[in-house]
PDB file of N, CA and C in Angstrom:
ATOM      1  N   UNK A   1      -0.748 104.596 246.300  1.00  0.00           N
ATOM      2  CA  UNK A   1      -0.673 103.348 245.573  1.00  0.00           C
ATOM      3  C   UNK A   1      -2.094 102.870 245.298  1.00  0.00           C
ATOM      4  N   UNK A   2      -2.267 102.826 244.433  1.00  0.00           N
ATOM      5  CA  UNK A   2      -3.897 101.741 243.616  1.00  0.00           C
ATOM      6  C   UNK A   2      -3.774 100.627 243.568  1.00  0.00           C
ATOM      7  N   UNK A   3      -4.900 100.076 243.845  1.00  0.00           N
ATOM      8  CA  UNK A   3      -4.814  98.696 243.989  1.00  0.00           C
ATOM      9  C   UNK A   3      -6.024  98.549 243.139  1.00  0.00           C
ATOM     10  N   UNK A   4      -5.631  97.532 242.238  1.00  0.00           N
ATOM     11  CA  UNK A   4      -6.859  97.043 241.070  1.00  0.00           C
ATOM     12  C   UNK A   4      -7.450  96.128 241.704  1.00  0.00           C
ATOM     13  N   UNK A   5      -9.025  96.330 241.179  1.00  0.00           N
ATOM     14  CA  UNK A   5      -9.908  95.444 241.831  1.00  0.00           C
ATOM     15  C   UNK A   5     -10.501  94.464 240.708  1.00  0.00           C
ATOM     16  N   UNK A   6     -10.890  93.473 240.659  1.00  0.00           N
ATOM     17  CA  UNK A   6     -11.570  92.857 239.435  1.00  0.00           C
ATOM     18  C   UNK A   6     -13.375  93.469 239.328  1.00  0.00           C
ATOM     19  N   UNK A   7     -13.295  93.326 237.505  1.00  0.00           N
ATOM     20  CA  UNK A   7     -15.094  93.717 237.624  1.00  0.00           C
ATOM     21  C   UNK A   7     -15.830  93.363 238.428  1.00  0.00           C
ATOM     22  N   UNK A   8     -16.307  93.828 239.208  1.00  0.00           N
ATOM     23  CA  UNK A   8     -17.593  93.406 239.900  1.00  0.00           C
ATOM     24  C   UNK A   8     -19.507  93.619 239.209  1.00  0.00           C
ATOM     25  N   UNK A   9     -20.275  92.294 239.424  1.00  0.00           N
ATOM     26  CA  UNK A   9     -21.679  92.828 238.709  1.00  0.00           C
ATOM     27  C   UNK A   9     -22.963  92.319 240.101  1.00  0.00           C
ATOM     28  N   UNK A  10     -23.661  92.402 240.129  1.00  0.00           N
ATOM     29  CA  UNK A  10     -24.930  92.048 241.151  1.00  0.00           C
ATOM     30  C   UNK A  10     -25.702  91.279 240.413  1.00  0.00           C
ATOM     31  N   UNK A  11     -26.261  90.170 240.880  1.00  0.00           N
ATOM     32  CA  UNK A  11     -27.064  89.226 240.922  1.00  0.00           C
ATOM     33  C   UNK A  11     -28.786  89.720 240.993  1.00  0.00           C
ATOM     34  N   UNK A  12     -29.413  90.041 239.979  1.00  0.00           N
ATOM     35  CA  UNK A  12     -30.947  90.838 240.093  1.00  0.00           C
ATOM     36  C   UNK A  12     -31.950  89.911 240.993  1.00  0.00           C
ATOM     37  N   UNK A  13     -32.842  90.432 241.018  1.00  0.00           N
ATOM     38  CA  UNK A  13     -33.891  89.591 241.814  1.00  0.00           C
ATOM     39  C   UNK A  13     -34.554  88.698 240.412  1.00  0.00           C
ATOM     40  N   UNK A  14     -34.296  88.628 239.617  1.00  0.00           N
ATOM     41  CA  UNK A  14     -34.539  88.063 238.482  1.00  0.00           C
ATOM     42  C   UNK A  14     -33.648  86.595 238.207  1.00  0.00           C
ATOM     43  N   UNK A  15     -32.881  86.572 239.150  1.00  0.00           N
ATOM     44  CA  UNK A  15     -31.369  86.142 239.048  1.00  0.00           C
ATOM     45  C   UNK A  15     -30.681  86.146 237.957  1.00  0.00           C
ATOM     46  N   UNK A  16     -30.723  87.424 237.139  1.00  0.00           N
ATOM     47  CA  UNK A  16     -29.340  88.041 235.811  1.00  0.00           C
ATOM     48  C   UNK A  16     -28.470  88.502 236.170  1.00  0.00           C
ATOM     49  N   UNK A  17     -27.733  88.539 235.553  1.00  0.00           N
ATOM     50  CA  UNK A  17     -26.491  89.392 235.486  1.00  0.00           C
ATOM     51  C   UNK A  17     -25.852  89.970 234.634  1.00  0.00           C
ATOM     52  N   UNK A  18     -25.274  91.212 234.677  1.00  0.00           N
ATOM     53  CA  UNK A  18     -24.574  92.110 233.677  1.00  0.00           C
ATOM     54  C   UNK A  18     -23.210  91.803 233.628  1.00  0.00           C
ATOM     55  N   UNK A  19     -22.562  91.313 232.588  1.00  0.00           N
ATOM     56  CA  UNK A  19     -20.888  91.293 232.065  1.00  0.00           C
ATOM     57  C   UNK A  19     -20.528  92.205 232.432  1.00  0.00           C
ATOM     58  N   UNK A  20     -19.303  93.211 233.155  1.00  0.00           N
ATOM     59  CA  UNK A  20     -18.596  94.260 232.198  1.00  0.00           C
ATOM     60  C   UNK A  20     -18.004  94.766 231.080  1.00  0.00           C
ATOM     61  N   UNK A  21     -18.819  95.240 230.852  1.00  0.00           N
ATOM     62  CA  UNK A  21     -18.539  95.554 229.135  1.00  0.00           C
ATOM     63  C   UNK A  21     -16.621  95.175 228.947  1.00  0.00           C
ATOM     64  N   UNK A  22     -15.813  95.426 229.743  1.00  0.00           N
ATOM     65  CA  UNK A  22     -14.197  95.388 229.334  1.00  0.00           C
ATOM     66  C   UNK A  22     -14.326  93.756 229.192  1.00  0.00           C
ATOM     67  N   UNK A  23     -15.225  93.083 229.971  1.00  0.00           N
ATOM     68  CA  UNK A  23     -14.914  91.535 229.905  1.00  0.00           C
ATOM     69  C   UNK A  23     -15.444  90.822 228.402  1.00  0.00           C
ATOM     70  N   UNK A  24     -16.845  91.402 228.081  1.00  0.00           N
ATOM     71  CA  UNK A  24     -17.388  91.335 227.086  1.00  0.00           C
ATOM     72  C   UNK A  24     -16.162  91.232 225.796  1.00  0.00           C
ATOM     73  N   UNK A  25     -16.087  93.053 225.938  1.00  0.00           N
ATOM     74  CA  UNK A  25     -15.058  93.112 224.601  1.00  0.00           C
ATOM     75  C   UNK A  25     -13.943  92.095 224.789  1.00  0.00           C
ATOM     76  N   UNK A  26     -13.374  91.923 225.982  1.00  0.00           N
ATOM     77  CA  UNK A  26     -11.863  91.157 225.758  1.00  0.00           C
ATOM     78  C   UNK A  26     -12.304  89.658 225.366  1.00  0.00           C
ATOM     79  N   UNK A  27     -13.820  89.447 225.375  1.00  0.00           N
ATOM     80  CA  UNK A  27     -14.027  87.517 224.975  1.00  0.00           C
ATOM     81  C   UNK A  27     -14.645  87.602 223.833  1.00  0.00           C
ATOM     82  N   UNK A  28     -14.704  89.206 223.239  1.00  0.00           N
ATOM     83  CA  UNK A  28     -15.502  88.940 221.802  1.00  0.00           C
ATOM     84  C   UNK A  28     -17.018  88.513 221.861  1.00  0.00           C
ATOM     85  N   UNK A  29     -17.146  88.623 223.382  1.00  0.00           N
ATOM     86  CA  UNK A  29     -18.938  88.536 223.532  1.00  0.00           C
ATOM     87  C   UNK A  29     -19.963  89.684 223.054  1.00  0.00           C
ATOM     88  N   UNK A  30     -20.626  89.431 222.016  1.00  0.00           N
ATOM     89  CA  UNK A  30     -21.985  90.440 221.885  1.00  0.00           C
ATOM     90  C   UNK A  30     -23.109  90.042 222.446  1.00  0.00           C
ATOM     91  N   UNK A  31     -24.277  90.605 221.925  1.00  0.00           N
ATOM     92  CA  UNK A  31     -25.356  90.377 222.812  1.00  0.00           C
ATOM     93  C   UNK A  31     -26.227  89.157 221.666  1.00  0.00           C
ATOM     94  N   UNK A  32     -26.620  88.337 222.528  1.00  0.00           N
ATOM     95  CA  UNK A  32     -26.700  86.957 221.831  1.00  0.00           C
ATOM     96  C   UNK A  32     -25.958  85.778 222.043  1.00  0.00           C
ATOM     97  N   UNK A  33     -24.518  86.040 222.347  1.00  0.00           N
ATOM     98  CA  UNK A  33     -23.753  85.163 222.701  1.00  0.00           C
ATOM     99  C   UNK A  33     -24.123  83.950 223.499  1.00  0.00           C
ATOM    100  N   UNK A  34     -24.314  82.434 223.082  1.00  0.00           N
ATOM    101  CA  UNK A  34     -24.512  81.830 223.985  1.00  0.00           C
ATOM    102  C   UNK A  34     -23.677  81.191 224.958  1.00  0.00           C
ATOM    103  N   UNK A  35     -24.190  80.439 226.305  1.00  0.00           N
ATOM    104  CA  UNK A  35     -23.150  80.573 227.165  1.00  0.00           C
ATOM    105  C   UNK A  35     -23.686  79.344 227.712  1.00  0.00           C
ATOM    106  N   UNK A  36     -22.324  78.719 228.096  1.00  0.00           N
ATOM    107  CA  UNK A  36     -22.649  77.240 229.270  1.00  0.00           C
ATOM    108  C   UNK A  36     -22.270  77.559 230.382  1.00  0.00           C
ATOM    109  N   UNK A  37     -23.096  77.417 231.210  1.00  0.00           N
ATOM    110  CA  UNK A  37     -22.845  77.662 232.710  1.00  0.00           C
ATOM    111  C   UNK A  37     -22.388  76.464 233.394  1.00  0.00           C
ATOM    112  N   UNK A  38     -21.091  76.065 233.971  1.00  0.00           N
ATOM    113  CA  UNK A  38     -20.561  75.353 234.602  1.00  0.00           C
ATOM    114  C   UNK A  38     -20.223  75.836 236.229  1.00  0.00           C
ATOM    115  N   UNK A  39     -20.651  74.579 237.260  1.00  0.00           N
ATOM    116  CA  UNK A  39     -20.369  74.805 238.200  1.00  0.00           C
ATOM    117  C   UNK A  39     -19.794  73.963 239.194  1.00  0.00           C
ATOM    118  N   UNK A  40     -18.734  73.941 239.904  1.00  0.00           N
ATOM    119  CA  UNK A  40     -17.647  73.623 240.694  1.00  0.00           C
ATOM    120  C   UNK A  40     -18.349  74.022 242.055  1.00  0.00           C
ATOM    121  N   UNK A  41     -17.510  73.408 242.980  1.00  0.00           N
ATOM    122  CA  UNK A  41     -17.970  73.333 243.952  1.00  0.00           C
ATOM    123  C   UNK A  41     -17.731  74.636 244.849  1.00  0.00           C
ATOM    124  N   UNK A  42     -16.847  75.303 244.104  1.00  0.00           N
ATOM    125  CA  UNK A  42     -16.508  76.787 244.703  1.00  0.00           C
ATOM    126  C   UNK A  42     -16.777  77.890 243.543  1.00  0.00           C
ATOM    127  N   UNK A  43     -16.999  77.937 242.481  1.00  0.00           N
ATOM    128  CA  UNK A  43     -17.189  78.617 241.788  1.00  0.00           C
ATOM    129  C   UNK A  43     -18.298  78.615 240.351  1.00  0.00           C
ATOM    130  N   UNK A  44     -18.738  79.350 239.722  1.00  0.00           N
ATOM    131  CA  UNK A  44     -19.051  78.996 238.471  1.00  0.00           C
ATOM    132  C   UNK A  44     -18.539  79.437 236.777  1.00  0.00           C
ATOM    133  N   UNK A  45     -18.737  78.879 236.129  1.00  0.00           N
ATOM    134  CA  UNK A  45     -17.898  79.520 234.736  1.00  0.00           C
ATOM    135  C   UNK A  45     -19.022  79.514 233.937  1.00  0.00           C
ATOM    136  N   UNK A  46     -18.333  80.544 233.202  1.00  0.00           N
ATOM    137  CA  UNK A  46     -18.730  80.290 232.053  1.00  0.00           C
ATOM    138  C   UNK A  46     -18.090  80.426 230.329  1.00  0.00           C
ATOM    139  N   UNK A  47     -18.716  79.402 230.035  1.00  0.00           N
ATOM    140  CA  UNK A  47     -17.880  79.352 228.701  1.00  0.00           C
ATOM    141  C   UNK A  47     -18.537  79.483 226.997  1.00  0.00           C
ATOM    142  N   UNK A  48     -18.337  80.149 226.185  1.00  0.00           N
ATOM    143  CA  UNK A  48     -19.252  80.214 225.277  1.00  0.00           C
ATOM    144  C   UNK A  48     -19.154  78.938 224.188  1.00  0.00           C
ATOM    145  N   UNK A  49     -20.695  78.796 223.969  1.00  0.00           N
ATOM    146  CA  UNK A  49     -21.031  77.590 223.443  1.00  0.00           C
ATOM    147  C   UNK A  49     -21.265  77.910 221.493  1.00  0.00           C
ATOM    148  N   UNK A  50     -20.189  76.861 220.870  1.00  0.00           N
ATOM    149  CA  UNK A  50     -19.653  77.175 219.959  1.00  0.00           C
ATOM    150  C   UNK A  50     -21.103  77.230 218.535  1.00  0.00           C
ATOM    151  N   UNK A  51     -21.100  77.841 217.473  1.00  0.00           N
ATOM    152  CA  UNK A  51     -22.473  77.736 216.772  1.00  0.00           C
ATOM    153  C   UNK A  51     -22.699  76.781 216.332  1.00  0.00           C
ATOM    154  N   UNK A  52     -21.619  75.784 216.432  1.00  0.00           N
ATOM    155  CA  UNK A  52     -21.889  75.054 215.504  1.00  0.00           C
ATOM    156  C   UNK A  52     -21.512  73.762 216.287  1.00  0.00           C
ATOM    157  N   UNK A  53     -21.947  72.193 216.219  1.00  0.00           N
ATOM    158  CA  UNK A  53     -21.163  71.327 217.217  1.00  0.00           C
ATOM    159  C   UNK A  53     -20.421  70.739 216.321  1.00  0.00           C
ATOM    160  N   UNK A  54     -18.901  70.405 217.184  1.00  0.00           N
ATOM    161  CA  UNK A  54     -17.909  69.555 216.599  1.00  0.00           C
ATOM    162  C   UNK A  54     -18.652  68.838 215.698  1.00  0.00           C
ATOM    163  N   UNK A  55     -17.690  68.271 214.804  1.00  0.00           N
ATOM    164  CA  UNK A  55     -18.308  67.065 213.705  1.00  0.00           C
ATOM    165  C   UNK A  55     -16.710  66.743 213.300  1.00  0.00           C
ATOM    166  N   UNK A  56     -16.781  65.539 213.112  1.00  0.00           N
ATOM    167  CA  UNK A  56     -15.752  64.511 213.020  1.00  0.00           C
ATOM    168  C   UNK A  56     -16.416  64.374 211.330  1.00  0.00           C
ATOM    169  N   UNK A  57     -14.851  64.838 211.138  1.00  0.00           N
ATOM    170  CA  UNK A  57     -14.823  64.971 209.643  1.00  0.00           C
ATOM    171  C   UNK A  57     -15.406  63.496 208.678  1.00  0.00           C
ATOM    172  N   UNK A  58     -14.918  62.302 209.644  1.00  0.00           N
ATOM    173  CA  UNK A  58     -15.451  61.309 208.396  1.00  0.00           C
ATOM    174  C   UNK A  58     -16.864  60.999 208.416  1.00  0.00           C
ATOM    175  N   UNK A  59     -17.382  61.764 209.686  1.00  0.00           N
ATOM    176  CA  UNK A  59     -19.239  61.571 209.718  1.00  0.00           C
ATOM    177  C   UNK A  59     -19.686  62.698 207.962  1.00  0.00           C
ATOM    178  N   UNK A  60     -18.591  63.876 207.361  1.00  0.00           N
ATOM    179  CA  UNK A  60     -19.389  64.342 206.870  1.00  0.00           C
ATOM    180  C   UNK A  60     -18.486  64.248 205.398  1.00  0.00           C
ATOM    181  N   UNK A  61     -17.578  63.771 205.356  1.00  0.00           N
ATOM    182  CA  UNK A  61     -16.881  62.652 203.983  1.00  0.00           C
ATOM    183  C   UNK A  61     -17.957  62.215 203.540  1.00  0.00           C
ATOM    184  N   UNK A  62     -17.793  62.637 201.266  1.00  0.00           N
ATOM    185  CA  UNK A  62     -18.382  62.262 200.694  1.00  0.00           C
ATOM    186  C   UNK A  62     -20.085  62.445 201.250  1.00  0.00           C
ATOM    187  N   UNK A  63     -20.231  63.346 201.662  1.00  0.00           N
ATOM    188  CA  UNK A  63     -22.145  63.501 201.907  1.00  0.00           C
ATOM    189  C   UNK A  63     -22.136  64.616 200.627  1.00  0.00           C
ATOM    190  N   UNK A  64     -21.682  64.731 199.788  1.00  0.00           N
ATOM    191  CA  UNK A  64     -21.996  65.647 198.410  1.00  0.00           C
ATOM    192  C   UNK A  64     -21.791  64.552 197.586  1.00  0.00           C
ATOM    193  N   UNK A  65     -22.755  63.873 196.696  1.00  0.00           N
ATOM    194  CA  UNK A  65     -21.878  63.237 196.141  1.00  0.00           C
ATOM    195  C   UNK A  65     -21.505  63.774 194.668  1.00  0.00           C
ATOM    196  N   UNK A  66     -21.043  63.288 193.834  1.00  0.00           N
ATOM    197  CA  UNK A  66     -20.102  63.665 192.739  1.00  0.00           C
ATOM    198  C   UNK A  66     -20.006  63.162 191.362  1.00  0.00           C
ATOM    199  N   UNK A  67     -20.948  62.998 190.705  1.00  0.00           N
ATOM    200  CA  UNK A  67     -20.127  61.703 189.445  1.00  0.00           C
ATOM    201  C   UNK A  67     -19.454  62.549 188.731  1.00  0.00           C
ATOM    202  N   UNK A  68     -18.255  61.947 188.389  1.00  0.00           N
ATOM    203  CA  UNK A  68     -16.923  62.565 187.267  1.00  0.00           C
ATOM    204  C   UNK A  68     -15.678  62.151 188.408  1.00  0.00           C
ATOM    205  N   UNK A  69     -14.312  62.374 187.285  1.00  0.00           N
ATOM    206  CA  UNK A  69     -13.475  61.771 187.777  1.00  0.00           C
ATOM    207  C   UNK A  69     -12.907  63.265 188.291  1.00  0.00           C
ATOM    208  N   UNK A  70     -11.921  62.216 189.118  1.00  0.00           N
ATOM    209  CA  UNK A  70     -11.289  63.206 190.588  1.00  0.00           C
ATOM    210  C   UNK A  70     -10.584  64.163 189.894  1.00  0.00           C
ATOM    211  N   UNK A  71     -10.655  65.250 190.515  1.00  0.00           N
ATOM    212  CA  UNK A  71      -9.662  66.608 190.117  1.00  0.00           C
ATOM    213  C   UNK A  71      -8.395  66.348 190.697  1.00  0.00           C
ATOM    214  N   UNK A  72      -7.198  66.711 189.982  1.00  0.00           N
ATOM    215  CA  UNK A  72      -5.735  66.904 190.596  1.00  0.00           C
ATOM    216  C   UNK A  72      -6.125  68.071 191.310  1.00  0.00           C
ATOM    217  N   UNK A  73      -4.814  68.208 192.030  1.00  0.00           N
ATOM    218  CA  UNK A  73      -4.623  69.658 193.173  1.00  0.00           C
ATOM    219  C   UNK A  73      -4.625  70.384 191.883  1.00  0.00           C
ATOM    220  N   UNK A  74      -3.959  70.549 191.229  1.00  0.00           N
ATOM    221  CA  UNK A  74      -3.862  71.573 190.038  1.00  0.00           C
ATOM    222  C   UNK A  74      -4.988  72.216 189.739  1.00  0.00           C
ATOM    223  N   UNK A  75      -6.128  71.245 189.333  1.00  0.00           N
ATOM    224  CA  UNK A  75      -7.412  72.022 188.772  1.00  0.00           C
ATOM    225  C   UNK A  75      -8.498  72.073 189.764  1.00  0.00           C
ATOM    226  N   UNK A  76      -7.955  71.547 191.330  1.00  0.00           N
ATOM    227  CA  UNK A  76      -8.768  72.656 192.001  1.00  0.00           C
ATOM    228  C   UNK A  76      -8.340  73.883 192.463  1.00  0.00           C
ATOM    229  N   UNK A  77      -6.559  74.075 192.806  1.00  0.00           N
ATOM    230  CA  UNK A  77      -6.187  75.233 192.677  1.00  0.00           C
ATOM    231  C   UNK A  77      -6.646  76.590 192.327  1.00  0.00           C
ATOM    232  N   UNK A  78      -6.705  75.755 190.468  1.00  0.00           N
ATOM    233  CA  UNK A  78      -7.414  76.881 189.190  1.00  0.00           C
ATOM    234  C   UNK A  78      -8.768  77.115 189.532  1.00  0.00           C
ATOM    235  N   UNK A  79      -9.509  76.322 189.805  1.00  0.00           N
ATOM    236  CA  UNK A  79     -10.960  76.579 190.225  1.00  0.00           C
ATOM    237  C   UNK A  79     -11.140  77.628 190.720  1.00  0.00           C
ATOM    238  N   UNK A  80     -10.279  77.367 192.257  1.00  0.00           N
ATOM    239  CA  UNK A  80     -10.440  78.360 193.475  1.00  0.00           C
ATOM    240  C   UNK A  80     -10.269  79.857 192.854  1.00  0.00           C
ATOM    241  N   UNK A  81      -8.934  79.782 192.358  1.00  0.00           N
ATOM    242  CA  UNK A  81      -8.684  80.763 191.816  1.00  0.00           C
ATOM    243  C   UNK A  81      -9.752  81.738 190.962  1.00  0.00           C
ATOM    244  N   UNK A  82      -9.786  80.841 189.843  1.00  0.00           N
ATOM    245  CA  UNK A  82     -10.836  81.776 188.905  1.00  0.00           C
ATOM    246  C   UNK A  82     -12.400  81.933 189.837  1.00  0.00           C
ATOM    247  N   UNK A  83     -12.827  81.213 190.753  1.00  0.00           N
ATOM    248  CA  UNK A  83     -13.423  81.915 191.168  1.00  0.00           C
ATOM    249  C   UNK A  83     -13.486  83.281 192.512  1.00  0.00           C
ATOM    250  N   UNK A  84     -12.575  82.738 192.706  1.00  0.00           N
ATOM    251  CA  UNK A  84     -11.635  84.424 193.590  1.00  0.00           C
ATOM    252  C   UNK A  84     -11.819  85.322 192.641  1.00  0.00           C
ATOM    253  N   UNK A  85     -11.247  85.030 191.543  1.00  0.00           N
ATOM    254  CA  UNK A  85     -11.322  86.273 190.854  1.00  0.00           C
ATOM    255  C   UNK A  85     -12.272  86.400 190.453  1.00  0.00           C
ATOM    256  N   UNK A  86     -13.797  85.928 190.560  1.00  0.00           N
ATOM    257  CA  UNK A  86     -15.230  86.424 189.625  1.00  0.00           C
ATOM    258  C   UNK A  86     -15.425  87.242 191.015  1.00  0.00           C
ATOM    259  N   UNK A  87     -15.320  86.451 192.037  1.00  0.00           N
ATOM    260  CA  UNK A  87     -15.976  86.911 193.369  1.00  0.00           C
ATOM    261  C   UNK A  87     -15.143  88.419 193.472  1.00  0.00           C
ATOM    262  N   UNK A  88     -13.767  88.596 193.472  1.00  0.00           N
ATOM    263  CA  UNK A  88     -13.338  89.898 193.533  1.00  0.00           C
ATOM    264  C   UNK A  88     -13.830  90.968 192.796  1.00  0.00           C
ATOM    265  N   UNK A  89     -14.066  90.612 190.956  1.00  0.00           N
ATOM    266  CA  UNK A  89     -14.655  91.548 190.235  1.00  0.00           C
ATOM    267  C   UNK A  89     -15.995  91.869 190.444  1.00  0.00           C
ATOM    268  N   UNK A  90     -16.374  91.503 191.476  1.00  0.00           N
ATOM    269  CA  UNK A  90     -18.213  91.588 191.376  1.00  0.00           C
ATOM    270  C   UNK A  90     -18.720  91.506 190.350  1.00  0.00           C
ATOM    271  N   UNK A  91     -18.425  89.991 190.069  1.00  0.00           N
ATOM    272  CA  UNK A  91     -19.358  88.942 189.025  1.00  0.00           C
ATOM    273  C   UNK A  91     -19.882  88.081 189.053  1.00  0.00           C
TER     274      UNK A  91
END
């Protein structure tokens, strides 16, 4: 009978440490990834720190501004569209 063990890594005299690569791949971590180190009184985590920080949508409402009158859904639809399709034809 086998008994699974969890990854294990060592602590350098540098104080680094190596991921296991299976942990890496399963969090979508590459090299670069940044990371917040959180710590509890029994353990530490870590969690990756996102590229970009939250933003509360009405801090960034209307920061383009615009003169002309409002588009229906319709003709931004078409917009999107025709430009899908320049972007698909490589144009």
């Amino acid at each position: 009978m086998s008994v699974c063990h969890p990854p294990t890594t060592t602590l350098s005299t540098k104080g680094r440490i190596t991921l296991p690569k299976p942990v890496r791949d399963a969090l979508g971590w590459d090299a670069g990834t940044r990371l917040a180190v959180e710590r509890t009184s029994e353990e530490i985590r870590l969690k990756r720190v996102p590229s970009f920080a939250e933003t509360d949508p009405e801090e960034v409402f209307g920061c383009l501004p615009f003169d002309g009158a409002a588009k229906s859904l319709a003709e931004m639809e078409a917009g999107v569209t025709t430009e899908a399709r320049r972007r698909h034809a490589g144009g």
